[in-house]
Protein backbone atom coordinates (compact mmCIF):
# COMPACT_ATOMS: atom_id res chain seq x y z
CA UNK A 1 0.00 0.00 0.00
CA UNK A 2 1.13 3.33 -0.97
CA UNK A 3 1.06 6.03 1.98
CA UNK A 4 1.11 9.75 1.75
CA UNK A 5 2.90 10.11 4.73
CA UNK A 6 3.75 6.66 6.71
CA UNK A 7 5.32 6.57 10.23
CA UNK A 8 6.36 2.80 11.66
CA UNK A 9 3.08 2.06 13.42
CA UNK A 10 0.91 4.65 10.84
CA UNK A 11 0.33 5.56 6.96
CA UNK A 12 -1.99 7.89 5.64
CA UNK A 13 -3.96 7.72 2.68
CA UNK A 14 -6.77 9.42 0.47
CA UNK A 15 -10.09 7.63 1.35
CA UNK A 16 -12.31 5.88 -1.10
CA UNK A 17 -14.95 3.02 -1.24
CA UNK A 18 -12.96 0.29 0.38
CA UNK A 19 -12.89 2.68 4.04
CA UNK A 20 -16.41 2.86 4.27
CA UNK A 21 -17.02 0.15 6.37
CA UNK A 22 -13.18 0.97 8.42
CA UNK A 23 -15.52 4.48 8.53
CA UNK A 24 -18.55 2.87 10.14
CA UNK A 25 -16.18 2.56 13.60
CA UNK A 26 -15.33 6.09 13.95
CA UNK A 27 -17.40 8.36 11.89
CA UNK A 28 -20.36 5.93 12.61
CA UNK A 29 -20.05 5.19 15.93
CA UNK A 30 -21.91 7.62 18.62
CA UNK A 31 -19.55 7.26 21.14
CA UNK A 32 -16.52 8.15 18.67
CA UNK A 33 -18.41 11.04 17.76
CA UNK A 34 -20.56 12.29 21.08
CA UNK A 35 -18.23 14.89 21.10
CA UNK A 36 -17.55 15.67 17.71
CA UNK A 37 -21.43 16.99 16.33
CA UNK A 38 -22.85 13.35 16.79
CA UNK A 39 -22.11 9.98 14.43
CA UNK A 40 -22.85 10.26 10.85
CA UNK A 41 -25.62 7.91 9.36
CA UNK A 42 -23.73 5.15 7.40
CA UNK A 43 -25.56 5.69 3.84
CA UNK A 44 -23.79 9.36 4.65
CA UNK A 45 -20.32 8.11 4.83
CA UNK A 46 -20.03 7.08 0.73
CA UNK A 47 -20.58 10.60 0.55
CA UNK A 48 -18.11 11.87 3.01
CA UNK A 49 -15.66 9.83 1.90
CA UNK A 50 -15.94 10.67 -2.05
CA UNK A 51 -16.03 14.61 -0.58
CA UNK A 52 -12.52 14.30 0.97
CA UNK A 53 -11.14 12.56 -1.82
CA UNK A 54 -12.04 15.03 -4.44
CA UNK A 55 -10.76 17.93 -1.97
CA UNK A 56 -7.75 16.17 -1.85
CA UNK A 57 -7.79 15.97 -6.02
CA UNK A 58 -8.40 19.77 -6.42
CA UNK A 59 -5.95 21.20 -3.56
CA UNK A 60 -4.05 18.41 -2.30
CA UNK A 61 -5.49 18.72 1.36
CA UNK A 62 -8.05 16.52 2.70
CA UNK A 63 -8.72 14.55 6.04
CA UNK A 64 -7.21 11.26 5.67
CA UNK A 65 -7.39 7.83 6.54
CA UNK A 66 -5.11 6.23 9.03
CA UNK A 67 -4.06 2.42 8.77
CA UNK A 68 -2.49 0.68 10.55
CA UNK A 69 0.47 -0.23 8.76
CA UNK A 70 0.87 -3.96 10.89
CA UNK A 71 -2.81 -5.13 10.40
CA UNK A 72 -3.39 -2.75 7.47
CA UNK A 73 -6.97 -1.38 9.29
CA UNK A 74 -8.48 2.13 9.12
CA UNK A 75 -8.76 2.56 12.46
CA UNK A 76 -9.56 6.35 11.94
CA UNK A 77 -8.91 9.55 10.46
CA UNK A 78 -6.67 12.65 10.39
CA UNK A 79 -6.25 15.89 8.60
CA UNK A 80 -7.47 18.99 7.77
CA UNK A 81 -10.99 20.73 7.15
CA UNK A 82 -10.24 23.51 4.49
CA UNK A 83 -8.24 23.68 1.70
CA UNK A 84 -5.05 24.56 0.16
CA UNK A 85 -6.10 27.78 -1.15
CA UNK A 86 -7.18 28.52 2.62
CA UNK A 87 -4.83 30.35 4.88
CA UNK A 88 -6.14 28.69 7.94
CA UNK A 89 -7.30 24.98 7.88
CA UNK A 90 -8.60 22.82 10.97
CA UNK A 91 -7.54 19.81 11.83
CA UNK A 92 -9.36 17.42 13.07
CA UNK A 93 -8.89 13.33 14.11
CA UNK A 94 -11.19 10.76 14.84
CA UNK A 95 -10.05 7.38 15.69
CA UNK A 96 -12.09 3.65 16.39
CA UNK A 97 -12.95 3.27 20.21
CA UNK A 98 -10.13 0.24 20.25
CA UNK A 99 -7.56 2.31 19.09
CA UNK A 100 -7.93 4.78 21.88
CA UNK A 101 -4.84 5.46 24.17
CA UNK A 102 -1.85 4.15 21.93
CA UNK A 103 -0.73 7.69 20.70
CA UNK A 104 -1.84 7.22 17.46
CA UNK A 105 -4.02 10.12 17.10
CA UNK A 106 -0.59 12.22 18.22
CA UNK A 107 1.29 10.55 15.66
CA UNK A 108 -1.44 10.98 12.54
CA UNK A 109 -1.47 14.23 13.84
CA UNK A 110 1.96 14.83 12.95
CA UNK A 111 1.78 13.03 9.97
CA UNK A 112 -0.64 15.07 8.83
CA UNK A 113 1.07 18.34 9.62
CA UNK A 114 4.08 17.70 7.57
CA UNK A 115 1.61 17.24 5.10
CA UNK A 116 0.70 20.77 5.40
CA UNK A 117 3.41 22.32 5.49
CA UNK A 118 4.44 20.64 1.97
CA UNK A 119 1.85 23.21 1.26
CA UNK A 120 3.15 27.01 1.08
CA UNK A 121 -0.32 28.76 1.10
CA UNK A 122 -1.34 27.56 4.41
CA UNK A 123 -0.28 29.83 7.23
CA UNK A 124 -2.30 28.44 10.56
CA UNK A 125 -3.65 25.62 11.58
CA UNK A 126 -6.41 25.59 14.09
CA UNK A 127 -8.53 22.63 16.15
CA UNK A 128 -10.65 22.71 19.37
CA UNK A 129 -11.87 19.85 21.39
CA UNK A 130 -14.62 19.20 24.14
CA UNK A 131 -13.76 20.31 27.38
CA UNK A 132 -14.19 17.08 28.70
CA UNK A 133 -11.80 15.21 26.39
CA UNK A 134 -8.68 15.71 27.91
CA UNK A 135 -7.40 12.82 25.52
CA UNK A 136 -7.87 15.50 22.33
CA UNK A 137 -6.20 18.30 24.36
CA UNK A 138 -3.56 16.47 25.31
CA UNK A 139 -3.00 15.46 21.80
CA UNK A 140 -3.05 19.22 20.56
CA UNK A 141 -0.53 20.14 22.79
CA UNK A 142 1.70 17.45 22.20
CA UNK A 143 1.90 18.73 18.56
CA UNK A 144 2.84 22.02 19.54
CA UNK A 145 -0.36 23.76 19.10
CA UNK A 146 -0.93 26.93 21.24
CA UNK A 147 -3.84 27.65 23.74
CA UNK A 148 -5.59 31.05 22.39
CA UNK A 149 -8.88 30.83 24.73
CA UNK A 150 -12.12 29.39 24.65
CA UNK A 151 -14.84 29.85 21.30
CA UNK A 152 -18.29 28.81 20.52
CA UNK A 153 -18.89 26.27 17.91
CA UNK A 154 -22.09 25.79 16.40
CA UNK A 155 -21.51 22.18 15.01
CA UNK A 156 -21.08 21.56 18.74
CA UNK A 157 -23.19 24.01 20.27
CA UNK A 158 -20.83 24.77 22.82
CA UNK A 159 -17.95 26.61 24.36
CA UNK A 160 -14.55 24.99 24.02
CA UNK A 161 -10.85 25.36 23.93
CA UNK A 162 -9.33 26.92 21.03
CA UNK A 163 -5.70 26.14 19.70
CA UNK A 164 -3.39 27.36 16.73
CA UNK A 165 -0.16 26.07 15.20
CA UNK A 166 1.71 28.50 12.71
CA UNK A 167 2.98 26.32 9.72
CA UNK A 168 4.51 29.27 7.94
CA UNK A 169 4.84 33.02 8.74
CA UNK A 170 3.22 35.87 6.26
């Protein structure tokens, strides 16, 4: 398999039909998602999934798949919301419930991020979490990401931390 960006335990690639059902444990699952907006419906996901790819076609940004590189699973998600032709993008990472707590989401993160910055456009990258997810903060600021203070979100419908990361200076 061909990776965009591969680490030992972690490659990345550009989703398509085969990660639906991979999709159906993170993006599907309401427990995955209770923080995140709520799970998407699975005849939704096709659609998700064919909307990152083509954003990845047209500006070479997208959110990603993660696999697993021993068992060669999707066990989630990372990357960016936005484009290349956006200044600021938001990353965001959603992983399977049994892939919790193994750093992965800190090292597709990362992954990710040197993605980015492949791209010269993109000045600032941004992501919030729940308040109560202390897993997603952590993660945040173990990729270097900077506290700014706390913003609503509508897709939440609540207050929560906000972080940046400056990929390349104006």
């Amino acid at each position: 398999m061909k990776f965009l960006a591969e680490s030992e335990r972690l490659g990345l690639v550009v989703m398509d039909k085969q990660h639906i059902e991979g999709a159906k444990h993170f993006w599907g699952d309401p427990d995955v998602m209770a923080e995140s907006g709520g799970a998407s419906k699975p005849e939704n996901l096709p659609v998700i999934i064919d909307a990152y790819r083509k954003c990845y076609e047209t500006t070479g940004i997208t959110v990603f798949g993660v696999i697993e590189k021993h068992s060669g699973q999707l066990i989630g998600a990372s990357g960016f919301n936005g484009t290349a032709n956006d200044k600021k993008i938001e990353l965001i990472y959603h992983f399977a419930a049994a892939f919790w707590g193994k750093g992965y989401a800190t090292e597709a993160g990362a992954l990710a991020l040197k993605l980015a910055q492949k791209q010269t456009g993109i000045h600032l990258v941004y992501a919030s979490a729940d308040p109560k997810n202390q897993g997603s903060l952590k993660v945040l600021e173990k990729l270097s990401f900077q506290y700014i203070d706390h913003r609503w979100f509508d897709d939440t419908q609540q207050e929560e931390p906000y972080y940046e990361l400056v990929l390349h200076q104006n």
